[in-house]
C-alpha atoms as a PDB file:
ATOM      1  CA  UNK A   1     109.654  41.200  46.658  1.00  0.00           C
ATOM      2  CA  UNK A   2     112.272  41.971  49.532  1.00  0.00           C
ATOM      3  CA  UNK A   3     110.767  44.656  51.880  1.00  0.00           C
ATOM      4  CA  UNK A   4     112.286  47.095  54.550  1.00  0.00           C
ATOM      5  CA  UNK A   5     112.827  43.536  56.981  1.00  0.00           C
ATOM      6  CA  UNK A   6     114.407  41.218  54.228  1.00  0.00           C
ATOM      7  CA  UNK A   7     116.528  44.025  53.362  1.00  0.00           C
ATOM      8  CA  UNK A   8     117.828  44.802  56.446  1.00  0.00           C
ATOM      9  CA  UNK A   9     118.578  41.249  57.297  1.00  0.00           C
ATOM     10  CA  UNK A  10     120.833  41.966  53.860  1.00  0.00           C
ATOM     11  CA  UNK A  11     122.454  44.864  54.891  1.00  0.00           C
ATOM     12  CA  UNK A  12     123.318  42.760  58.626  1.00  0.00           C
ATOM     13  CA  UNK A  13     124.604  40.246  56.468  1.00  0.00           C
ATOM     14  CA  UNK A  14     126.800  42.457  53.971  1.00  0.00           C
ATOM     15  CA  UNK A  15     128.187  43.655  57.448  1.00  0.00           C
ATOM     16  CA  UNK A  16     128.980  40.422  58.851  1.00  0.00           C
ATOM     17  CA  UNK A  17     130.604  38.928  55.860  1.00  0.00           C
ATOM     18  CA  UNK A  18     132.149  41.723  53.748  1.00  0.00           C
ATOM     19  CA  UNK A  19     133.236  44.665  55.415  1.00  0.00           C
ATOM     20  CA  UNK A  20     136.855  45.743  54.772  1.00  0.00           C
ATOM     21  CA  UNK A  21     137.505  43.083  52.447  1.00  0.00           C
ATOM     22  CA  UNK A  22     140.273  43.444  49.445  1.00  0.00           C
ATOM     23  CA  UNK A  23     137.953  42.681  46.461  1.00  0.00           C
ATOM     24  CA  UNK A  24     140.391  41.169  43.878  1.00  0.00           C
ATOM     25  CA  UNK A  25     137.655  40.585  41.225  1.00  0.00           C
ATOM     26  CA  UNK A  26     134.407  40.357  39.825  1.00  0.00           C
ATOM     27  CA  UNK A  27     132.517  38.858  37.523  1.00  0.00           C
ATOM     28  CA  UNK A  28     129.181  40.269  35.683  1.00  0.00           C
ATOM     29  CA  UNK A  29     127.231  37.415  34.283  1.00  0.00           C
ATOM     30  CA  UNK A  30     124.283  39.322  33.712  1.00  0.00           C
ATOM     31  CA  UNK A  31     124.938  42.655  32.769  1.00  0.00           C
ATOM     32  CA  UNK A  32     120.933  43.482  32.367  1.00  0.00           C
ATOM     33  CA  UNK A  33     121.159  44.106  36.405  1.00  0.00           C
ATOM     34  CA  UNK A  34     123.610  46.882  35.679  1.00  0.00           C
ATOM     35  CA  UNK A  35     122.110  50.157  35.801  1.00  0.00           C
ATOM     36  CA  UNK A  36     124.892  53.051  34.482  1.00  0.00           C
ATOM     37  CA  UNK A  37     128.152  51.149  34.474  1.00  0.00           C
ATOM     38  CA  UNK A  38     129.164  48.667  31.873  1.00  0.00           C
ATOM     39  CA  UNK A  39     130.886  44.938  33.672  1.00  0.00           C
ATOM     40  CA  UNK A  40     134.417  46.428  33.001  1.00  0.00           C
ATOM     41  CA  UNK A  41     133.461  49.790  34.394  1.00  0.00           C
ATOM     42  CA  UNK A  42     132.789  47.773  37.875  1.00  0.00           C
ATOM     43  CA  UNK A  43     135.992  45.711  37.692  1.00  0.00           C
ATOM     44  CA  UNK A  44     138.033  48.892  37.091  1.00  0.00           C
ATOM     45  CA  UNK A  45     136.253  51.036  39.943  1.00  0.00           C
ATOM     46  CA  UNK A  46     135.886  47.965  42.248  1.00  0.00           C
ATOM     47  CA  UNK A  47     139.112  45.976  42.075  1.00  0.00           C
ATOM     48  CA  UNK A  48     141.729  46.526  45.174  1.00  0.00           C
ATOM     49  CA  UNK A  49     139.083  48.352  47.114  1.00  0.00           C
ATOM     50  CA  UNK A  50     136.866  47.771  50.015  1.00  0.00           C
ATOM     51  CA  UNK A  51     133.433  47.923  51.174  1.00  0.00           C
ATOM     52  CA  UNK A  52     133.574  49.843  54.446  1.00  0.00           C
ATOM     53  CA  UNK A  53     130.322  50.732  55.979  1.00  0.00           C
ATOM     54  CA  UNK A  54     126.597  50.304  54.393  1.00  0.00           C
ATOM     55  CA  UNK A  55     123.758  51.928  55.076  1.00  0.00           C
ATOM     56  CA  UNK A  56     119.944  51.045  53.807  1.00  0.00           C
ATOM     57  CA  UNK A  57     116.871  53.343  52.634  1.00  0.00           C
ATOM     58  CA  UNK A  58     113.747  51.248  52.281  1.00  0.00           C
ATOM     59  CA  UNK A  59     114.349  48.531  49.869  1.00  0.00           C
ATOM     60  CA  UNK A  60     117.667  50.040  48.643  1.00  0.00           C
ATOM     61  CA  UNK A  61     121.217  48.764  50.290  1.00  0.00           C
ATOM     62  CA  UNK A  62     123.945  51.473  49.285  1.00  0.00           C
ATOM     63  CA  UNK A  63     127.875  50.048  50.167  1.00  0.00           C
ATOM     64  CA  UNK A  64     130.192  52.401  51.083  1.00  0.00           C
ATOM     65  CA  UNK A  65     133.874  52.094  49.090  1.00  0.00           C
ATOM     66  CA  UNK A  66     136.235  53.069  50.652  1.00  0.00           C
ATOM     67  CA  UNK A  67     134.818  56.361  51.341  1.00  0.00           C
ATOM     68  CA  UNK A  68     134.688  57.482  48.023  1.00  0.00           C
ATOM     69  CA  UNK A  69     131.345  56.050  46.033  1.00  0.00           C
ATOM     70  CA  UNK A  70     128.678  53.812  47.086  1.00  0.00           C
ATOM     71  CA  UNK A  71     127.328  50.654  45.099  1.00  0.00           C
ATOM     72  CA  UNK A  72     123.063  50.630  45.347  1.00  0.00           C
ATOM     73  CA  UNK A  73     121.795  47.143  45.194  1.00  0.00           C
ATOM     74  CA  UNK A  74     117.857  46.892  44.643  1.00  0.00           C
ATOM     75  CA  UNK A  75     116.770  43.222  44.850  1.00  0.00           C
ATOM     76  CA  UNK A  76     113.740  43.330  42.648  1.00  0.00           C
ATOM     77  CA  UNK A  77     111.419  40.226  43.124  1.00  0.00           C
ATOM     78  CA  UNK A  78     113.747  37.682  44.216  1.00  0.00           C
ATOM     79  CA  UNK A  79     117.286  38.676  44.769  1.00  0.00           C
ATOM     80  CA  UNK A  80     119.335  38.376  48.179  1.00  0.00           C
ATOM     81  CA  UNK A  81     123.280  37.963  49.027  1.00  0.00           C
ATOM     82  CA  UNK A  82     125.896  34.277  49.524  1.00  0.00           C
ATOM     83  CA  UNK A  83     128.446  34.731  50.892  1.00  0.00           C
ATOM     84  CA  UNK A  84     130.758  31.650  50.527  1.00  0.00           C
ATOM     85  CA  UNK A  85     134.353  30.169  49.719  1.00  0.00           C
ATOM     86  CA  UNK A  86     133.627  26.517  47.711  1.00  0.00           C
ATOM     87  CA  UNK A  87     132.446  27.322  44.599  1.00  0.00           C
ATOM     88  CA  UNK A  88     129.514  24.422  45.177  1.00  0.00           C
ATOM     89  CA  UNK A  89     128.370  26.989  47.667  1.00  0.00           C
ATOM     90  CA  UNK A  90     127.728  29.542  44.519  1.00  0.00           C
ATOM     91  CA  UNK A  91     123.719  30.500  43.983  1.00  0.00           C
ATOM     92  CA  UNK A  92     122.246  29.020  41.476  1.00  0.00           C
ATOM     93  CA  UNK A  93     121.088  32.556  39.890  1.00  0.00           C
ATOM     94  CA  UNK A  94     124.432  34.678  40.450  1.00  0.00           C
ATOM     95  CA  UNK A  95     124.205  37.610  38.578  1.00  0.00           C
ATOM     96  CA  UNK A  96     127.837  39.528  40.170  1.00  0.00           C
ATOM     97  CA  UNK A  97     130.170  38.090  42.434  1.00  0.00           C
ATOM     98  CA  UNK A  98     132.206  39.768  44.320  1.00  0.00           C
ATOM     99  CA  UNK A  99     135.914  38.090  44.751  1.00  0.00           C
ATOM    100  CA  UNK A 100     138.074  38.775  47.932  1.00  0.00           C
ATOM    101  CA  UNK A 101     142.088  38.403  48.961  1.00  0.00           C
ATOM    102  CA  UNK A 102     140.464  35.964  51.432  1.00  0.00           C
ATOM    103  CA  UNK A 103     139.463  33.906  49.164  1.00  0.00           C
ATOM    104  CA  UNK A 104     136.208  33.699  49.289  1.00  0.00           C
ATOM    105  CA  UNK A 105     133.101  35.386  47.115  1.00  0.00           C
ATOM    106  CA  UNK A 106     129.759  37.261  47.501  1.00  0.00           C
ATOM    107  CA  UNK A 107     127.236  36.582  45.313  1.00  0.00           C
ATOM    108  CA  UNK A 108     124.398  38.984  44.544  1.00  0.00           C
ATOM    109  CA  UNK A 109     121.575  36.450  43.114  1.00  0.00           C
ATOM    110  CA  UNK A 110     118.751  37.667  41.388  1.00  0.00           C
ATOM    111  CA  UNK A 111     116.785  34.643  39.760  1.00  0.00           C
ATOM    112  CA  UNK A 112     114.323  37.360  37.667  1.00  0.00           C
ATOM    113  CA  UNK A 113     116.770  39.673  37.102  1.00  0.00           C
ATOM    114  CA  UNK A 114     114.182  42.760  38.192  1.00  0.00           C
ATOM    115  CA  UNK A 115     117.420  44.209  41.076  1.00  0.00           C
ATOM    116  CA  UNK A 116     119.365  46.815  40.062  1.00  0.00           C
ATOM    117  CA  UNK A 117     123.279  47.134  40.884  1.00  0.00           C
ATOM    118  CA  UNK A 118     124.177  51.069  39.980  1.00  0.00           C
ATOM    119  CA  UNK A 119     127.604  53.114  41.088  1.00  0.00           C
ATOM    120  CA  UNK A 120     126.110  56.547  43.323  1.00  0.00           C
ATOM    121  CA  UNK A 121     128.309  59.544  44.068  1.00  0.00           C
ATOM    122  CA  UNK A 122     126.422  59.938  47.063  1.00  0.00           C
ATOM    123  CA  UNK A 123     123.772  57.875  48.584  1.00  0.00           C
ATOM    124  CA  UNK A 124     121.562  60.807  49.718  1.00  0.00           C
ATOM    125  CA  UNK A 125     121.328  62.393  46.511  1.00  0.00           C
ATOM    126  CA  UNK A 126     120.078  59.147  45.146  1.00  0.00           C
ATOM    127  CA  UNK A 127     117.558  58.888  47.949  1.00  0.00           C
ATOM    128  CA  UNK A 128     115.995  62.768  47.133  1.00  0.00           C
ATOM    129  CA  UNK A 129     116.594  61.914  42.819  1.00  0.00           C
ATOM    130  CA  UNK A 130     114.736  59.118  43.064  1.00  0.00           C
ATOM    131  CA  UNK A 131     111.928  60.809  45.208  1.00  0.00           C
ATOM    132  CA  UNK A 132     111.912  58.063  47.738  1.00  0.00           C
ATOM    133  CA  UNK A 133     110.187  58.673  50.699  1.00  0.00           C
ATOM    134  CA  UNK A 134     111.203  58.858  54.884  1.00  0.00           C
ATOM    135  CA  UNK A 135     112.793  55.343  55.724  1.00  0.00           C
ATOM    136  CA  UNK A 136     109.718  53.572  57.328  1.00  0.00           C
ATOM    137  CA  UNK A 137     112.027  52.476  61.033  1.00  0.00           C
ATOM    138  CA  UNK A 138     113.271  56.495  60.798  1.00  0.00           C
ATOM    139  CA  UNK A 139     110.108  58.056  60.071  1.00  0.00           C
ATOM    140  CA  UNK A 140     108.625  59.689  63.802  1.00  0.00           C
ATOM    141  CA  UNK A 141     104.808  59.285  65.078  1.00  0.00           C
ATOM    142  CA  UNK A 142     104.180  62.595  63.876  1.00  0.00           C
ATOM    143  CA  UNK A 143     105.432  62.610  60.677  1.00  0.00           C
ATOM    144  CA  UNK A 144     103.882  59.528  60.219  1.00  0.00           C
ATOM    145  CA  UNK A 145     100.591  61.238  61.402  1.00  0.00           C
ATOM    146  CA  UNK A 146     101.248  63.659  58.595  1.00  0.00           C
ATOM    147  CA  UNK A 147     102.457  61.745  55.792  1.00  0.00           C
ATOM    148  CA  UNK A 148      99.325  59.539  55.831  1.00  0.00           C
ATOM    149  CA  UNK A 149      96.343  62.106  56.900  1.00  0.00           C
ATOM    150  CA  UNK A 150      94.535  63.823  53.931  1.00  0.00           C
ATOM    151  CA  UNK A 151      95.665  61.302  51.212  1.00  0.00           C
ATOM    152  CA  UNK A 152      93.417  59.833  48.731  1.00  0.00           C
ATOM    153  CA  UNK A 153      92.809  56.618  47.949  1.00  0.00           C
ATOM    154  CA  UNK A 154      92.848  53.964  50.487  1.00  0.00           C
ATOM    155  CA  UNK A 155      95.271  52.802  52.926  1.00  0.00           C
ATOM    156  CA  UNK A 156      97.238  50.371  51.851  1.00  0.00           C
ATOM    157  CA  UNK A 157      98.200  52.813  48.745  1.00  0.00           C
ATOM    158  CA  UNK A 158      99.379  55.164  51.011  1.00  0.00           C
ATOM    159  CA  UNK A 159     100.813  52.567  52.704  1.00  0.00           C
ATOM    160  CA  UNK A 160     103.319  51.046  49.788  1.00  0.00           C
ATOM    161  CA  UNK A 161     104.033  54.414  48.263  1.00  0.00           C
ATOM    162  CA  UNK A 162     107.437  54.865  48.650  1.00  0.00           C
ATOM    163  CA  UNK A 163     107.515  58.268  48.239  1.00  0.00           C
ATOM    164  CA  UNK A 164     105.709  58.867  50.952  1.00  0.00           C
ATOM    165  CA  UNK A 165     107.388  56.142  53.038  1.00  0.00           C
ATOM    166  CA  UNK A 166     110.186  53.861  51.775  1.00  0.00           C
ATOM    167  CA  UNK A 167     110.150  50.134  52.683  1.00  0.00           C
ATOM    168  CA  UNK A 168     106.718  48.898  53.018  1.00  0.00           C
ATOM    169  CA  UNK A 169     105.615  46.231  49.999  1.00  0.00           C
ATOM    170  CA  UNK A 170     102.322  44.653  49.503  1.00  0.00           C
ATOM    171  CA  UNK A 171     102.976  41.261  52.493  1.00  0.00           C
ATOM    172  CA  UNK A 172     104.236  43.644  55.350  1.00  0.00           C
ATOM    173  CA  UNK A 173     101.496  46.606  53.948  1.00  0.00           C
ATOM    174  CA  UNK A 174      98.655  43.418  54.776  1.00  0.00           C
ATOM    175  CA  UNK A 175     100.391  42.254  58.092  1.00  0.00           C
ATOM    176  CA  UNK A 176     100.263  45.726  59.158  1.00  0.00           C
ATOM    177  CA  UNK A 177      96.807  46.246  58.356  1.00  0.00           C
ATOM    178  CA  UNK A 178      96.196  42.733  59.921  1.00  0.00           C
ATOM    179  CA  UNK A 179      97.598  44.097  63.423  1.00  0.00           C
ATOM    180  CA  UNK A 180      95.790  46.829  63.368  1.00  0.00           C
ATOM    181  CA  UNK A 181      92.504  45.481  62.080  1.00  0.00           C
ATOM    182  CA  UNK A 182      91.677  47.836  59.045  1.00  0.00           C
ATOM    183  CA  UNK A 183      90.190  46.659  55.946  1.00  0.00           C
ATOM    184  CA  UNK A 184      92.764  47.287  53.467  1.00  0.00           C
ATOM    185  CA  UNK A 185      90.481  49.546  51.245  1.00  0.00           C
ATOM    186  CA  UNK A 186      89.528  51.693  53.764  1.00  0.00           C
ATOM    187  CA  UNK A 187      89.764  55.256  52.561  1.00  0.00           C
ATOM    188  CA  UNK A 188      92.521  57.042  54.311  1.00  0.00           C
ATOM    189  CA  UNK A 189      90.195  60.304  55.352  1.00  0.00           C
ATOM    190  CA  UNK A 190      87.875  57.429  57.736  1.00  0.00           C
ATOM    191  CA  UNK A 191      90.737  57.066  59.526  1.00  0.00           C
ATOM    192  CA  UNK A 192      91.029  59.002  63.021  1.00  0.00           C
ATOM    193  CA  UNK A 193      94.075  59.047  65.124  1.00  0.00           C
ATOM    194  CA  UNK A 194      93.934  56.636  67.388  1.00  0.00           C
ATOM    195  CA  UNK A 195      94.043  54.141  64.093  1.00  0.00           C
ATOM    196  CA  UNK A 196      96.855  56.219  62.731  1.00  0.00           C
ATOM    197  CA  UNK A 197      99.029  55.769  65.744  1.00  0.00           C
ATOM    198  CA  UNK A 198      98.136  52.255  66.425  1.00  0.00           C
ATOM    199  CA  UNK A 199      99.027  51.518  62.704  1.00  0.00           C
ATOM    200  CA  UNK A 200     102.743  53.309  63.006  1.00  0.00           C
ATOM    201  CA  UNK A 201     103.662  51.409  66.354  1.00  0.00           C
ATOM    202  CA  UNK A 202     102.234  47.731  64.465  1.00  0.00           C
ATOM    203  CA  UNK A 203     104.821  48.744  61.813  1.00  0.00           C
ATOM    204  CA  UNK A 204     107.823  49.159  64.348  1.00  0.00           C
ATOM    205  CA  UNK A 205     106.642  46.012  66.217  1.00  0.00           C
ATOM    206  CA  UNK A 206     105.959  44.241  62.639  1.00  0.00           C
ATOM    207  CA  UNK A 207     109.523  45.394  61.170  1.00  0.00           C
ATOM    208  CA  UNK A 208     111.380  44.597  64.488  1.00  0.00           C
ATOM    209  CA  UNK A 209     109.998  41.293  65.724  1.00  0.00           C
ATOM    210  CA  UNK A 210     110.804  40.438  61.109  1.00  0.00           C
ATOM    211  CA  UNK A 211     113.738  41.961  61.607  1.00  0.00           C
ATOM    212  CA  UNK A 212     114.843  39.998  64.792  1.00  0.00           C
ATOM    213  CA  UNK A 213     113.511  36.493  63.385  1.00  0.00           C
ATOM    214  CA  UNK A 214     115.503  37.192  60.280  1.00  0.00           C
ATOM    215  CA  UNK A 215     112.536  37.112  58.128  1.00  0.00           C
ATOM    216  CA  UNK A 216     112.119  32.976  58.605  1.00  0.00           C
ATOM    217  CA  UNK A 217     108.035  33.148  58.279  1.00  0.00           C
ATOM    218  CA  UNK A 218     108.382  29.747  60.393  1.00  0.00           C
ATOM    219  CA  UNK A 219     109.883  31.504  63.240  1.00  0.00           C
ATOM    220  CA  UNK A 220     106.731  34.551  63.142  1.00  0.00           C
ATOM    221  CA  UNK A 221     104.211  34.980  66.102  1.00  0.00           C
ATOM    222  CA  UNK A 222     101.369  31.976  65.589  1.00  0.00           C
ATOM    223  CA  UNK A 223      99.066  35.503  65.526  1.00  0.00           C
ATOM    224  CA  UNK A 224     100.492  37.180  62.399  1.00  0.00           C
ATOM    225  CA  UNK A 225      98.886  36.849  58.990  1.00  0.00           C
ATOM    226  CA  UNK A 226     102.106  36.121  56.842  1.00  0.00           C
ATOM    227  CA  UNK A 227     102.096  32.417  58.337  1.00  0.00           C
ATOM    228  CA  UNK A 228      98.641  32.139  57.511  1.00  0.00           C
ATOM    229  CA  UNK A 229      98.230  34.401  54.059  1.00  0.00           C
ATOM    230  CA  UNK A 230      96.137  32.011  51.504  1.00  0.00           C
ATOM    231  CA  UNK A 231      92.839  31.549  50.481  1.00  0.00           C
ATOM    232  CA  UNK A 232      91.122  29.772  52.458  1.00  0.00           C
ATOM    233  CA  UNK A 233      93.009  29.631  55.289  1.00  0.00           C
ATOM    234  CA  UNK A 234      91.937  30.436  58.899  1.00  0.00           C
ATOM    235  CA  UNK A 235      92.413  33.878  60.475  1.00  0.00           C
ATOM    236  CA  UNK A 236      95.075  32.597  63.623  1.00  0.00           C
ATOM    237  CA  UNK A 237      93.080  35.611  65.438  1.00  0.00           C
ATOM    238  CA  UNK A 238      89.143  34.974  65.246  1.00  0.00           C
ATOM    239  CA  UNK A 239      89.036  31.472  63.315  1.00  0.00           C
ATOM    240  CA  UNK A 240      87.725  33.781  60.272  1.00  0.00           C
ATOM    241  CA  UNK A 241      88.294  32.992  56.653  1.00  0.00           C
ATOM    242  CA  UNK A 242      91.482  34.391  55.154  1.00  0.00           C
ATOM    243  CA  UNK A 243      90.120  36.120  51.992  1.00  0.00           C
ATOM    244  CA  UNK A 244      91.993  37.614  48.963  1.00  0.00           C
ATOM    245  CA  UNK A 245      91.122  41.015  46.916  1.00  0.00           C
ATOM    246  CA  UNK A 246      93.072  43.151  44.396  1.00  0.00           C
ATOM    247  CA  UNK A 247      93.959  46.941  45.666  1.00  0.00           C
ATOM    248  CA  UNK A 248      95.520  48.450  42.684  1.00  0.00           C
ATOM    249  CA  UNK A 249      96.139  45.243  40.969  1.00  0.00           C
ATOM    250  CA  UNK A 250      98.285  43.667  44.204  1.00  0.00           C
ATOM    251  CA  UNK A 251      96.771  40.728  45.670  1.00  0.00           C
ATOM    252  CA  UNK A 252      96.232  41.359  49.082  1.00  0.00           C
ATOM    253  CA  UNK A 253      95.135  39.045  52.322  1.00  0.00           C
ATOM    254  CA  UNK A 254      92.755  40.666  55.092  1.00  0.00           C
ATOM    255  CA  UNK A 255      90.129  38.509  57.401  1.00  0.00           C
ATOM    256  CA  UNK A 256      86.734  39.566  56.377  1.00  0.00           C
ATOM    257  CA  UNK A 257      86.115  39.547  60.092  1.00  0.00           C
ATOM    258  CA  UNK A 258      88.534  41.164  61.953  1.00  0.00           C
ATOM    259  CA  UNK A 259      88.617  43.546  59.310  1.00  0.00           C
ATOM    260  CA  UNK A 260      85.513  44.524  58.217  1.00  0.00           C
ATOM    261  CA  UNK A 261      84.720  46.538  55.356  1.00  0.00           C
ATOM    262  CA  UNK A 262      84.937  50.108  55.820  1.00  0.00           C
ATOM    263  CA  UNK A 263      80.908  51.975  55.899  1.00  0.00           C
END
């Protein structure tokens, strides 16, 4: 599933390609993905506007039209934005695309159809409706601190509860965990501190360096786990074994070594 990085590399893309762009059309061609509008609902609210600004809460992208409404696009398991003029160019699993005066299109493609594309008055009142959670790059040391001490359960649920921080998914939950060399189950009350801090600056250097390599898992440090998350594989750290557990029901990659079980 996108996370807080992919997401962002979205939202930089949305920017680059479609800001301020007559949109002449659209076409649903899966209107499961729609969450309160029907496909000629869209076209009517959508056509001979613009997208002006964006903005992004953990996994959502909310775009701004024309200062009057925003469009939320949730990308589920395996969605992501074209953008493109030949109609070659068009994603194989287009679900709405998005036609401008400049001819050319933007395709939100969602292969399992698990995204969401919904019309929002207001992009804030979605965030608090929807009880999501500080953004995980906005959220300060000390809230941080407080979000995560005296929780139950251990913390990588803490971790990917996003309403207690929006953004972080099960592979950046494990990298951070990697970085900071927790187990994954470790209860969240054996946690002091130090750990605590150490885990909320991995996360900024985590999301940034993702961020900043535009999620390409070819182009990540030779030291992070994502390159090397399997069974079986070889921890890029100690030359441990790369093992895999479930933590409420998500499969989940630690070295047994670096990370020992918590006592």
């Amino acid at each position: 599933m996108p996370e807080l990085p992919d997401v962002e590399v979205f939202r930089r893309y949305m920017d680059r390609t479609s800001l301020h762009k007559k949109i002449t059309g659209l076409e649903v061609e899966r209107e499961r993905v729609l969450q309160n509008i029907t496909p000629s609902g869209l076209k009517k609210k959508l056509k001979g506007h613009r997208f002006v600004r964006t903005r992004r809460h953990g996994k959502h992208i909310f775009a701004c039209v024309d200062e009057e409404f925003w469009i939320m696009f949730h990308f589920g398991m395996t969605g992501f934005f074209k953008y493109f003029k030949r109609a070659q160019e068009k994603p194989s699993h287009t679900r709405i695309l998005f036609h401008f005066k400049n001819s050319y299109h933007l395709a939100y493609d969602n292969q399992r159809m698990l995204g969401k594309v919904q019309v929002v008055e207001d992009a804030g009142d979605f965030v608090r409706k929807n009880n999501l959670g500080e953004d995980a790059r906005d959220v300060s040391l000390r809230a941080f601190q407080k979000l995560i001490q005296g929780r139950r359960g251990s913390i990588k649920t803490s971790l990917m509860n996003q309403s207690l921080i929006a953004g972080i998914g099960n592979i950046y939950s494990d990298e951070i965990l990697f970085q900071t060399k927790i187990h994954p189950k470790t209860p969240v009350k054996k946690l002091d501190q130090n750990q605590i801090k150490k885990m909320y600056q991995s996360m900024n250097q985590v999301f940034n360096t993702a961020i900043e390599k535009k999620v390409n898992p070819d182009e990540f440090p030779d030291d992070w786990l994502i390159p090397h998350r399997g069974e079986e594989e070889s921890c890029p750290r100690c030359g441990g074994k790369i093992e895999k557990i479930k933590v409420n029901n998500r499969g989940t990659y630690f070295c047994s070594k670096c990370q020992p079980s918590p006592k």
